[in-house]
Protein backbone atom coordinates (compact mmCIF):
# COMPACT_ATOMS: atom_id res chain seq x y z
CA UNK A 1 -21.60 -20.66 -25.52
CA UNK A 2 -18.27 -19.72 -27.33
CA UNK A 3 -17.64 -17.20 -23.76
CA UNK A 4 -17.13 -20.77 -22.09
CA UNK A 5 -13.82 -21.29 -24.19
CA UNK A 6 -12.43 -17.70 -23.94
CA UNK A 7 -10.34 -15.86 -20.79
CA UNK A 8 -12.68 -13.62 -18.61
CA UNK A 9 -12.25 -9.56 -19.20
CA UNK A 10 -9.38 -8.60 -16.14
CA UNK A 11 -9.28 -5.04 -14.69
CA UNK A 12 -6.07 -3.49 -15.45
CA UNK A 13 -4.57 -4.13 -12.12
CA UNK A 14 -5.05 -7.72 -12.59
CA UNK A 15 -3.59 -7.81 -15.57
CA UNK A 16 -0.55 -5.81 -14.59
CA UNK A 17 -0.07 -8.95 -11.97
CA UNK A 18 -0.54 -11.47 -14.42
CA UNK A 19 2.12 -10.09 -17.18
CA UNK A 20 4.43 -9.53 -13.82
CA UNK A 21 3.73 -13.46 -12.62
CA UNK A 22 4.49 -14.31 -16.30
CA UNK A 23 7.73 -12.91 -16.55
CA UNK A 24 8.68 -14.59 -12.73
CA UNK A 25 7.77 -17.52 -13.76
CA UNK A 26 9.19 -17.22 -17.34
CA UNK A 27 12.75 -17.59 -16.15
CA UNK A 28 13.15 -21.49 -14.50
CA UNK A 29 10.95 -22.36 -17.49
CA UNK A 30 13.13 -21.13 -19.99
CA UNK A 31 16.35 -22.89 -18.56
CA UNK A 32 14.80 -26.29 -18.24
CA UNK A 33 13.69 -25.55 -21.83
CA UNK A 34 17.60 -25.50 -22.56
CA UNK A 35 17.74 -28.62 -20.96
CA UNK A 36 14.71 -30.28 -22.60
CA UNK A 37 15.95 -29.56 -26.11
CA UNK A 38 19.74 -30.60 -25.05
CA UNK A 39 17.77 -33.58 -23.83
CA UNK A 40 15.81 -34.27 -27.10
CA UNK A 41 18.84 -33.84 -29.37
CA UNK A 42 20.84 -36.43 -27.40
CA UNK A 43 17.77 -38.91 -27.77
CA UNK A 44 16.77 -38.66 -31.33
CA UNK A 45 20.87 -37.98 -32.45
CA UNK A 46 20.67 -41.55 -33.93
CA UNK A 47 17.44 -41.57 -35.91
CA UNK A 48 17.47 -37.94 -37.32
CA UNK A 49 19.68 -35.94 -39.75
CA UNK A 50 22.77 -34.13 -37.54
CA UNK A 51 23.15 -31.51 -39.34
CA UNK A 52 19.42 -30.32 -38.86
CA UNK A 53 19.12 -31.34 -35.57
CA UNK A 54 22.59 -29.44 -34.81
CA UNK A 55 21.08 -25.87 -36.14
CA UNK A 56 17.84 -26.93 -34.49
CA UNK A 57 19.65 -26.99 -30.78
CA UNK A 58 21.53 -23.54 -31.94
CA UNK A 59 18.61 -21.86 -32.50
CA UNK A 60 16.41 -22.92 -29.98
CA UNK A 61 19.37 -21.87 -27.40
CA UNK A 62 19.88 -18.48 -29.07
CA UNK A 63 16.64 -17.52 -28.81
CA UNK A 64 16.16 -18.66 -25.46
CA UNK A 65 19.38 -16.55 -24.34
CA UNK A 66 17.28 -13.24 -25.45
CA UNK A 67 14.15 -14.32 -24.01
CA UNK A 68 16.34 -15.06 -20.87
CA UNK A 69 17.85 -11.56 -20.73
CA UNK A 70 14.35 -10.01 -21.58
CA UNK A 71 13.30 -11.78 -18.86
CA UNK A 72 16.17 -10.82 -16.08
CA UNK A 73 15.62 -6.91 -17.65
CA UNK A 74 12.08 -6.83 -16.81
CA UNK A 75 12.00 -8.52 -13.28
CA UNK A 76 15.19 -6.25 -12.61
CA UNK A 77 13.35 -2.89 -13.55
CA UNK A 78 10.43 -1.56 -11.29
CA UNK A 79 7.89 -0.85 -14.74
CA UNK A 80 4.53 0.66 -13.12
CA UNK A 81 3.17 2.22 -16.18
CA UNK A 82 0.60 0.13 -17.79
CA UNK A 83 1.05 1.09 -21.37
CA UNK A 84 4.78 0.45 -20.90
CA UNK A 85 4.08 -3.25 -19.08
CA UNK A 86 1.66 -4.14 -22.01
CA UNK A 87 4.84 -3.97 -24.43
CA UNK A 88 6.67 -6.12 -22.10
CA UNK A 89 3.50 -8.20 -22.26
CA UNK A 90 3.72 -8.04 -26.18
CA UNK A 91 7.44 -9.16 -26.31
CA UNK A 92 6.51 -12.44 -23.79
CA UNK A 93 3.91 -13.74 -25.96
CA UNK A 94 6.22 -13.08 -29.36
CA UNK A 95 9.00 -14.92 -27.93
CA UNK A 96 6.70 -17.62 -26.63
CA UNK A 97 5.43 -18.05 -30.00
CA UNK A 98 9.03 -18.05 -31.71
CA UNK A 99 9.59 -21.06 -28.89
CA UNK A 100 6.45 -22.82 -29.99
CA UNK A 101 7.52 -22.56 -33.64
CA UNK A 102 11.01 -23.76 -32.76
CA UNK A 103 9.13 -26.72 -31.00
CA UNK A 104 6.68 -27.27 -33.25
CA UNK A 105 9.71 -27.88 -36.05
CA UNK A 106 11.42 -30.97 -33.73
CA UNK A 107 8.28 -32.53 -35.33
CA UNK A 108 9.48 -32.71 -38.52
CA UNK A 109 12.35 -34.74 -37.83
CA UNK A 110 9.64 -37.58 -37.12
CA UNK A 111 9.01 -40.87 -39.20
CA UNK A 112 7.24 -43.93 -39.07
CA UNK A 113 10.56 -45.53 -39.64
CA UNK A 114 11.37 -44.66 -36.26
CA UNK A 115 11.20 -47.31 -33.92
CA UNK A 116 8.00 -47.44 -31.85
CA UNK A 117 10.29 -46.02 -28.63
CA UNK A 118 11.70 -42.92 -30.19
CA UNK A 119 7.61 -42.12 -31.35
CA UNK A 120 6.62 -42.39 -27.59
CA UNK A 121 9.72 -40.38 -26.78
CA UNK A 122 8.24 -37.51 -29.22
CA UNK A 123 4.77 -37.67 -27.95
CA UNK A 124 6.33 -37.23 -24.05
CA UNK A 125 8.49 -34.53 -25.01
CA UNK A 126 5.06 -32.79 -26.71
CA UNK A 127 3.10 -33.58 -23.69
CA UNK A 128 5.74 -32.36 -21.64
CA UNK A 129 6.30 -28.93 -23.30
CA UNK A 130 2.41 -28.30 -23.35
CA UNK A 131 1.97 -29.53 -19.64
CA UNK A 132 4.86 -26.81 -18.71
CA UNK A 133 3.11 -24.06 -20.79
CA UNK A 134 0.20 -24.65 -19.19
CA UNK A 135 1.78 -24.14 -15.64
CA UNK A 136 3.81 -21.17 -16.50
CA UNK A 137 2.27 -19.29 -19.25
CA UNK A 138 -1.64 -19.76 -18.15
CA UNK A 139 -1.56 -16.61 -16.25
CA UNK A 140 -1.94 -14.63 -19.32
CA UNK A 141 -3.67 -16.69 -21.60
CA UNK A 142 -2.43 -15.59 -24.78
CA UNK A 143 1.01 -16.24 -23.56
CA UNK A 144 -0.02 -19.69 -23.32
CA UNK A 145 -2.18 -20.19 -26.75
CA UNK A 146 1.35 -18.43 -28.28
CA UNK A 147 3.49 -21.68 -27.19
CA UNK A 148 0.69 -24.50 -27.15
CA UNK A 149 -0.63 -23.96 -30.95
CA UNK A 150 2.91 -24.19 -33.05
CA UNK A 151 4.09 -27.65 -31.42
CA UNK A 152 0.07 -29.23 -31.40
CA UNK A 153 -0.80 -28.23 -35.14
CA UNK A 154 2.64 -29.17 -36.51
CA UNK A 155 2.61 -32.77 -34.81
CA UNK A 156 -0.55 -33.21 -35.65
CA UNK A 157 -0.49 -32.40 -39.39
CA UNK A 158 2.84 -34.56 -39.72
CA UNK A 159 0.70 -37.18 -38.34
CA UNK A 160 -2.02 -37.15 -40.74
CA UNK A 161 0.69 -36.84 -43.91
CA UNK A 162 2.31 -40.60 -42.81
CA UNK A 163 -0.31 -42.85 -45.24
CA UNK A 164 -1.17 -44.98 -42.25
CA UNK A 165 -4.59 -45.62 -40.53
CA UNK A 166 -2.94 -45.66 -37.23
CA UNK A 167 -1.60 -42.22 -37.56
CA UNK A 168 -5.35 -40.66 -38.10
CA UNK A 169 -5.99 -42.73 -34.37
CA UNK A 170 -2.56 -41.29 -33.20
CA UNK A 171 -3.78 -37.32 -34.02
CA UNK A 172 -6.88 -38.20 -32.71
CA UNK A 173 -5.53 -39.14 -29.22
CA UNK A 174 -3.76 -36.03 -29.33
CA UNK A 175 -5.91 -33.45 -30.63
CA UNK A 176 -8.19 -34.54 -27.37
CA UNK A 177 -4.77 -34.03 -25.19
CA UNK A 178 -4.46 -30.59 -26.59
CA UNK A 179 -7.82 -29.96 -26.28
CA UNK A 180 -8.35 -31.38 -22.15
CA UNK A 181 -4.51 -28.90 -22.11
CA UNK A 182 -6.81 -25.89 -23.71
CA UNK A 183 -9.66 -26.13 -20.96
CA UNK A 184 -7.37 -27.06 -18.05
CA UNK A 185 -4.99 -23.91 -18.91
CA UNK A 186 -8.28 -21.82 -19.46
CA UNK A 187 -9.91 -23.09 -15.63
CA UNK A 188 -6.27 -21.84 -14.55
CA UNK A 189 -6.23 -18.81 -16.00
CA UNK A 190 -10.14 -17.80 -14.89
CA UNK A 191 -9.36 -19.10 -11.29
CA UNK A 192 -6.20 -17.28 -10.99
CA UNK A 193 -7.63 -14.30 -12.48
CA UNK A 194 -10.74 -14.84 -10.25
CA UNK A 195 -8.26 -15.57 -6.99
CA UNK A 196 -5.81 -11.91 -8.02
CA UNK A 197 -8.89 -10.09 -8.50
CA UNK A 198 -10.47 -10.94 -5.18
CA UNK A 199 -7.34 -10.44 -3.43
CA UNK A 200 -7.26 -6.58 -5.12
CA UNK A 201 -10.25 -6.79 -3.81
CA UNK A 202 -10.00 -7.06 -0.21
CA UNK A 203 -7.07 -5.33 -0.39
CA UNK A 204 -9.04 -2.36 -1.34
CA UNK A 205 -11.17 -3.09 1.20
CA UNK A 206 -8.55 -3.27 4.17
CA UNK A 207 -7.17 0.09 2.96
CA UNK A 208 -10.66 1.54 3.06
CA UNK A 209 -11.40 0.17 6.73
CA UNK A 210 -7.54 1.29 7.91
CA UNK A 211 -8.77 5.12 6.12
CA UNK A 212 -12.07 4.50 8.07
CA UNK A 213 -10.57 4.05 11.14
CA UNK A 214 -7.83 6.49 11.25
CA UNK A 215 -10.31 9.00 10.40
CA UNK A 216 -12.76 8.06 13.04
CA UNK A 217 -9.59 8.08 15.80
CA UNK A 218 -9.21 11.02 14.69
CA UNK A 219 -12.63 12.53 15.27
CA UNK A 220 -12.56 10.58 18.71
CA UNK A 221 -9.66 12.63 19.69
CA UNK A 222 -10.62 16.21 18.04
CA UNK A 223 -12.52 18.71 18.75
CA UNK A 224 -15.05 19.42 15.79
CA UNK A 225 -15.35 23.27 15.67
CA UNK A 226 -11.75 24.11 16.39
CA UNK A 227 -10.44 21.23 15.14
CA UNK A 228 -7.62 20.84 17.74
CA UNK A 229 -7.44 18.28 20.02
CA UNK A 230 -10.18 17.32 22.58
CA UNK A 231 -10.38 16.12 26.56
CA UNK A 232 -9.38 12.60 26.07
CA UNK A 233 -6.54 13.07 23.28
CA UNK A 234 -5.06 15.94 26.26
CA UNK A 235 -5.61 13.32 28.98
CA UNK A 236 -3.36 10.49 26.91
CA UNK A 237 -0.58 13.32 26.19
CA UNK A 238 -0.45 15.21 29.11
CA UNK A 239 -0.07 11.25 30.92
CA UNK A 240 2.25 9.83 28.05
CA UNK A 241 4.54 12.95 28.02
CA UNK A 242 4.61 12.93 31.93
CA UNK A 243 5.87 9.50 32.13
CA UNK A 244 8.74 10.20 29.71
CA UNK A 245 9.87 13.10 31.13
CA UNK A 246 10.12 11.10 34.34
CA UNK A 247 12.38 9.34 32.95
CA UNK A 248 14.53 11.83 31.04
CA UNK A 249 14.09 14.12 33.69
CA UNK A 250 13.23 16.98 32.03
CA UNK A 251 10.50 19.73 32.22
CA UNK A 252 7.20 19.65 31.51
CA UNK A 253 5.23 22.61 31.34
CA UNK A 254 0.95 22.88 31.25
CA UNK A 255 -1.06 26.17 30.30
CA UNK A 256 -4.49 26.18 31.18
CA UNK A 257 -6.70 29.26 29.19
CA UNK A 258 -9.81 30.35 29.75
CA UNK A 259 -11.50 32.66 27.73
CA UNK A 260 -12.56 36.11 29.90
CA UNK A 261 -16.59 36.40 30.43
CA UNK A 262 -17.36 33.99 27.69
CA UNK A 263 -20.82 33.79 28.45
CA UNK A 264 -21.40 37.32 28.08
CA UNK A 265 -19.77 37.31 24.64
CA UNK A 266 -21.83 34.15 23.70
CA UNK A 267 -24.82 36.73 24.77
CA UNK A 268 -23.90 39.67 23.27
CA UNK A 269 -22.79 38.20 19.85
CA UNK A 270 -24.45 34.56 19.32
CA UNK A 271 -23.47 31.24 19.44
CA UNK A 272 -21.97 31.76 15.66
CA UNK A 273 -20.24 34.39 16.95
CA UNK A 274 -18.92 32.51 20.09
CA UNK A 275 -17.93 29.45 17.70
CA UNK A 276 -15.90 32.13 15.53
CA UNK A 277 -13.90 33.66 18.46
CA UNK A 278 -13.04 30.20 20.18
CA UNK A 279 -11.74 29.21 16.38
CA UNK A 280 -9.57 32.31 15.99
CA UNK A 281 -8.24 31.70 19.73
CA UNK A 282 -7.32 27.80 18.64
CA UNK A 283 -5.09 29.38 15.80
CA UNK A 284 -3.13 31.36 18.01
CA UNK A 285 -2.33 28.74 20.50
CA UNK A 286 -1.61 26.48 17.10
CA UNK A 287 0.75 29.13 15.68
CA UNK A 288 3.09 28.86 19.23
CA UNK A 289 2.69 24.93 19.69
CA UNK A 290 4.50 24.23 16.50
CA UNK A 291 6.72 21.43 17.94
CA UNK A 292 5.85 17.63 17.05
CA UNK A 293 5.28 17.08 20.65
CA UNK A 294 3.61 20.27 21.38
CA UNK A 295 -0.35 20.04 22.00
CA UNK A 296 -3.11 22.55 21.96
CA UNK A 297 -6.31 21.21 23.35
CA UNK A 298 -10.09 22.37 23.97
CA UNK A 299 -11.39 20.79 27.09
CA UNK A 300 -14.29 22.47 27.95
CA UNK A 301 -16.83 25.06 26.60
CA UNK A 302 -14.31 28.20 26.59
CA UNK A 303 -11.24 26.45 28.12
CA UNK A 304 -8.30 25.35 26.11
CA UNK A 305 -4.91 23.66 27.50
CA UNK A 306 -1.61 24.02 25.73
CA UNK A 307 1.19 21.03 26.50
CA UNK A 308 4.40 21.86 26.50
CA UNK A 309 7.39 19.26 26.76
CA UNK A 310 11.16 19.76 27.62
CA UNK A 311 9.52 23.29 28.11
CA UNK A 312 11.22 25.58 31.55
CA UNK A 313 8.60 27.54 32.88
CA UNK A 314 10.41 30.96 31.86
CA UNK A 315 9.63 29.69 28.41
CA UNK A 316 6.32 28.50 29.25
CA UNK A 317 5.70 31.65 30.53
CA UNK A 318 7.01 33.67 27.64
CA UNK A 319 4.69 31.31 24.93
CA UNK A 320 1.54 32.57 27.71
CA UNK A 321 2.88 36.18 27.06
CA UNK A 322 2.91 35.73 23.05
CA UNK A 323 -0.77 34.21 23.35
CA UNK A 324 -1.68 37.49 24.99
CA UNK A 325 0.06 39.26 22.96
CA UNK A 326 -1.13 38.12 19.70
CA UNK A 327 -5.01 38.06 20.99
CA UNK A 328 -4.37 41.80 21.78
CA UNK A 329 -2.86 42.27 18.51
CA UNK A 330 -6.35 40.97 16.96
CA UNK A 331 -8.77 43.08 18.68
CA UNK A 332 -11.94 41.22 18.61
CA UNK A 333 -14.63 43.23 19.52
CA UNK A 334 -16.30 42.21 23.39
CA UNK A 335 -18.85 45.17 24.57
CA UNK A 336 -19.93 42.53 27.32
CA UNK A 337 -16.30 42.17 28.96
CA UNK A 338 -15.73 43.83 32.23
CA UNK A 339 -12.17 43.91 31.99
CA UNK A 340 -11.85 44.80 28.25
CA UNK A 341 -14.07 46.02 25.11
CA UNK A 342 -12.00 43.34 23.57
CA UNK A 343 -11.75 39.68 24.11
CA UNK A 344 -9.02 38.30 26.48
CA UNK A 345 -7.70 35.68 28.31
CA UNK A 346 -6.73 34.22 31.66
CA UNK A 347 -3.73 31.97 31.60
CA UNK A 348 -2.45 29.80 34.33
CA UNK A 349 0.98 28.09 34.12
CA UNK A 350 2.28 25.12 35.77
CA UNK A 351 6.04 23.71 35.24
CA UNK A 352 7.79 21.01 36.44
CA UNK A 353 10.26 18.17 35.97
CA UNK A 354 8.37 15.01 36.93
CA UNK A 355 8.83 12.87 40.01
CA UNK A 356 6.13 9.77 40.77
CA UNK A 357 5.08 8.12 37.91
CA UNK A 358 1.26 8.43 36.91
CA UNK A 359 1.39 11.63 38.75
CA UNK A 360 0.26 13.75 36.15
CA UNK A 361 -2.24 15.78 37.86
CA UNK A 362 -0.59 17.11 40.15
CA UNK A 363 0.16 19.32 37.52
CA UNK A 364 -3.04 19.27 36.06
CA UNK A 365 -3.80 20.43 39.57
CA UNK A 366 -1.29 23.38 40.21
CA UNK A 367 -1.99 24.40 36.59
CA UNK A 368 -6.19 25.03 37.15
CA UNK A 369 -5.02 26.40 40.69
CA UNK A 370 -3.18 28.74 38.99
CA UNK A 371 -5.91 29.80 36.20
CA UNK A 372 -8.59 30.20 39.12
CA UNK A 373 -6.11 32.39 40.66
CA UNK A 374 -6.14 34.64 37.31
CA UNK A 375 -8.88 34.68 37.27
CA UNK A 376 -9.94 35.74 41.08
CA UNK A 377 -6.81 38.64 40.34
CA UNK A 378 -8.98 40.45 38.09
CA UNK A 379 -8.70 38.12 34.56
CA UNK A 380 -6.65 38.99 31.57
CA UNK A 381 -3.74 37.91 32.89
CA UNK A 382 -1.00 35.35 33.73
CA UNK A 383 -0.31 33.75 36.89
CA UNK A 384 2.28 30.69 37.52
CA UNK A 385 2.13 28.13 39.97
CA UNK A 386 5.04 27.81 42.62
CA UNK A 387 3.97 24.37 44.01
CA UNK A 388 4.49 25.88 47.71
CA UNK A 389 1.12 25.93 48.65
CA UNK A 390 1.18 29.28 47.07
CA UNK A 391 0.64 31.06 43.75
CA UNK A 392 2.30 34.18 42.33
């Protein structure tokens, strides 16, 4: 029963929110409390004691100075760490509880002498100060029991001291405001907790899905054993890079590689074997594709394609060489090759600076033309295309 009229248990990142709403919404509070107490001196200056009320405004206005710096500190300052926020938490709810206590004192100016307006005046201001706690302070409760408690037990026990029947009705009325103020600021406090919590929530959620996806785009447009790109990611580059180099009118230059009698290797050593070699030949097309809008691609069983933007085709030619070069320079073992007792590759190179939009296979084109041309010249070896009709 008694969990009914307590705050629900937050998560941490809930609560970091709520002590970070509490000190946003701390600051217009805290001026219009200025204004209140200006307010309340100027109205009861001719039925209470100057002097009193004079060092009540002083302090109530020096201590809402500090809480107003505190205040401008902490929303100026980017505070993540949640031990370090709970202290700013800590200092809120102390200085709300000084303000309480400063409020709960105006009480003690009051007397049944006063006329019947100035004791209405007293009860609005009360209702009024508790309303705006409620409002501002709710979303960390505490913050809000801090302010609320001073101001309702002092009125009410300078109530019951007046020797008057009426004022045991009057502290009645009041102790059932505070108390409809107590369950009202608690339903605020659960709901917004409740409402932050969910939002978290679905944040979490919408991060999750955006991981989810990105990964599964990615697997769309890799290849799983070599982890390099696949057919359809090459297709999208090899078409996107085309139609900017159209416009820039630059080069773009396409390697097509197939792997020399991989069949026969795939016989000779397994399919573990063949998965092994195709992975070592996808790092050394990696290690000379290093540019942000280079692309090394595996679109077929033992056939990879290497993009190369803003590339001339003497470069493109001299990457082709490295690849060689560098498979050489490995050595991998191939008793089933005819051209080789190592494995090795046949390259064919394409270049061009783009001229019809869309027109991207053409050079897909010239670049397999090439390759088959490699391939028919004996393998292990490169061979451009010269877009003539001819290849050399």
């Amino acid at each position: 029963m008694l969990k009914h009229f307590l705050p629900k248990f937050v998560n941490p990142v809930v609560r970091v929110e709520q002590i970070r709403l509490l000190y946003q919404q701390g600051l217009p509070i805290q001026i219009l409390g200025i204004l209140t107490a200006i307010l309340s001196v100027i109205i009861f200056w001719k039925v209470a004691d100057h002097v009193m009320l004079g060092l009540w405004l002083g302090i109530h206005v020096v201590v809402t100075l500090i809480r107003l710096a505190v205040t401008v500190k902490f929303t100026s300052s980017k505070i993540t760490e949640y031990r370090a926020l709970e202290k700013w938490a800590q200092a809120y709810v102390a200085g709300t509880f000084i303000s309480g206590l400063i409020w709960g004192s105006l009480s003690l100016f009051f007397s049944p002498a006063w006329p019947a307006a100035y004791q209405v005046t007293l009860f609005t201001v009360y209702t009024g100060i508790i309303a705006g706690a409620l409002n501002t302070n709710s979303s960390l409760f505490v913050a809000f029991l801090a302010f609320y408690l001073p101001p309702v037990g002092c009125l009410i026990y300078v109530i019951l001291r007046q020797p008057t029947e009426a004022g045991v009705v009057l502290a009645a009325l009041f102790l059932i405001y505070a108390i409809l103020m107590y369950v009202s600021a608690l339903k605020f406090h659960n709901r917004l907790a409740m409402s932050l919590g969910v939002s978290f929530e679905n944040e979490r959620l919408a991060e999750q899905l955006a991981q989810s996806n990105q990964k599964l785009m990615r697997l769309v447009d890799m290849d799983e054993l070599t982890g390099i790109a696949n057919r359809r990611s090459m297709d999208k580059c090899l078409s996107s890079e085309w139609n900017r180099l159209l416009r820039a009118k630059k080069p773009l230059s396409l390697l097509f590689i197939d792997l020399d009698f991989f069949k026969q290797y795939n016989d000779t050593y397994g399919h573990d074997g063949g998965d092994q070699c195709l992975i070592q030949v996808a790092k050394i097309l990696r290690i000379h594709s290093q540019r942000s809008s280079d692309m090394v691609a595996r679109f077929g069983g033992e056939e990879f394609a290497v993009i190369l933007p803003e590339t001339s085709e003497g470069d493109a030619l001299k990457i082709a060489a490295r690849i060689l070069a560098d498979l050489e320079s490995l050595n991998i073992p191939h008793t089933g090759s005819k051209v080789a007792k190592r494995v090795t590759l046949s390259i064919g190179v394409a270049s061009m600076i783009p001229n019809q939009p869309d027109n991207d296979d053409f050079l897909r084109l010239s670049a397999d033309k090439a390759l088959y041309q490699a391939k028919e010249m004996g393998r292990n070896q490169i061979v451009k295309a010269n877009f003539d009709g001819e290849l050399k």
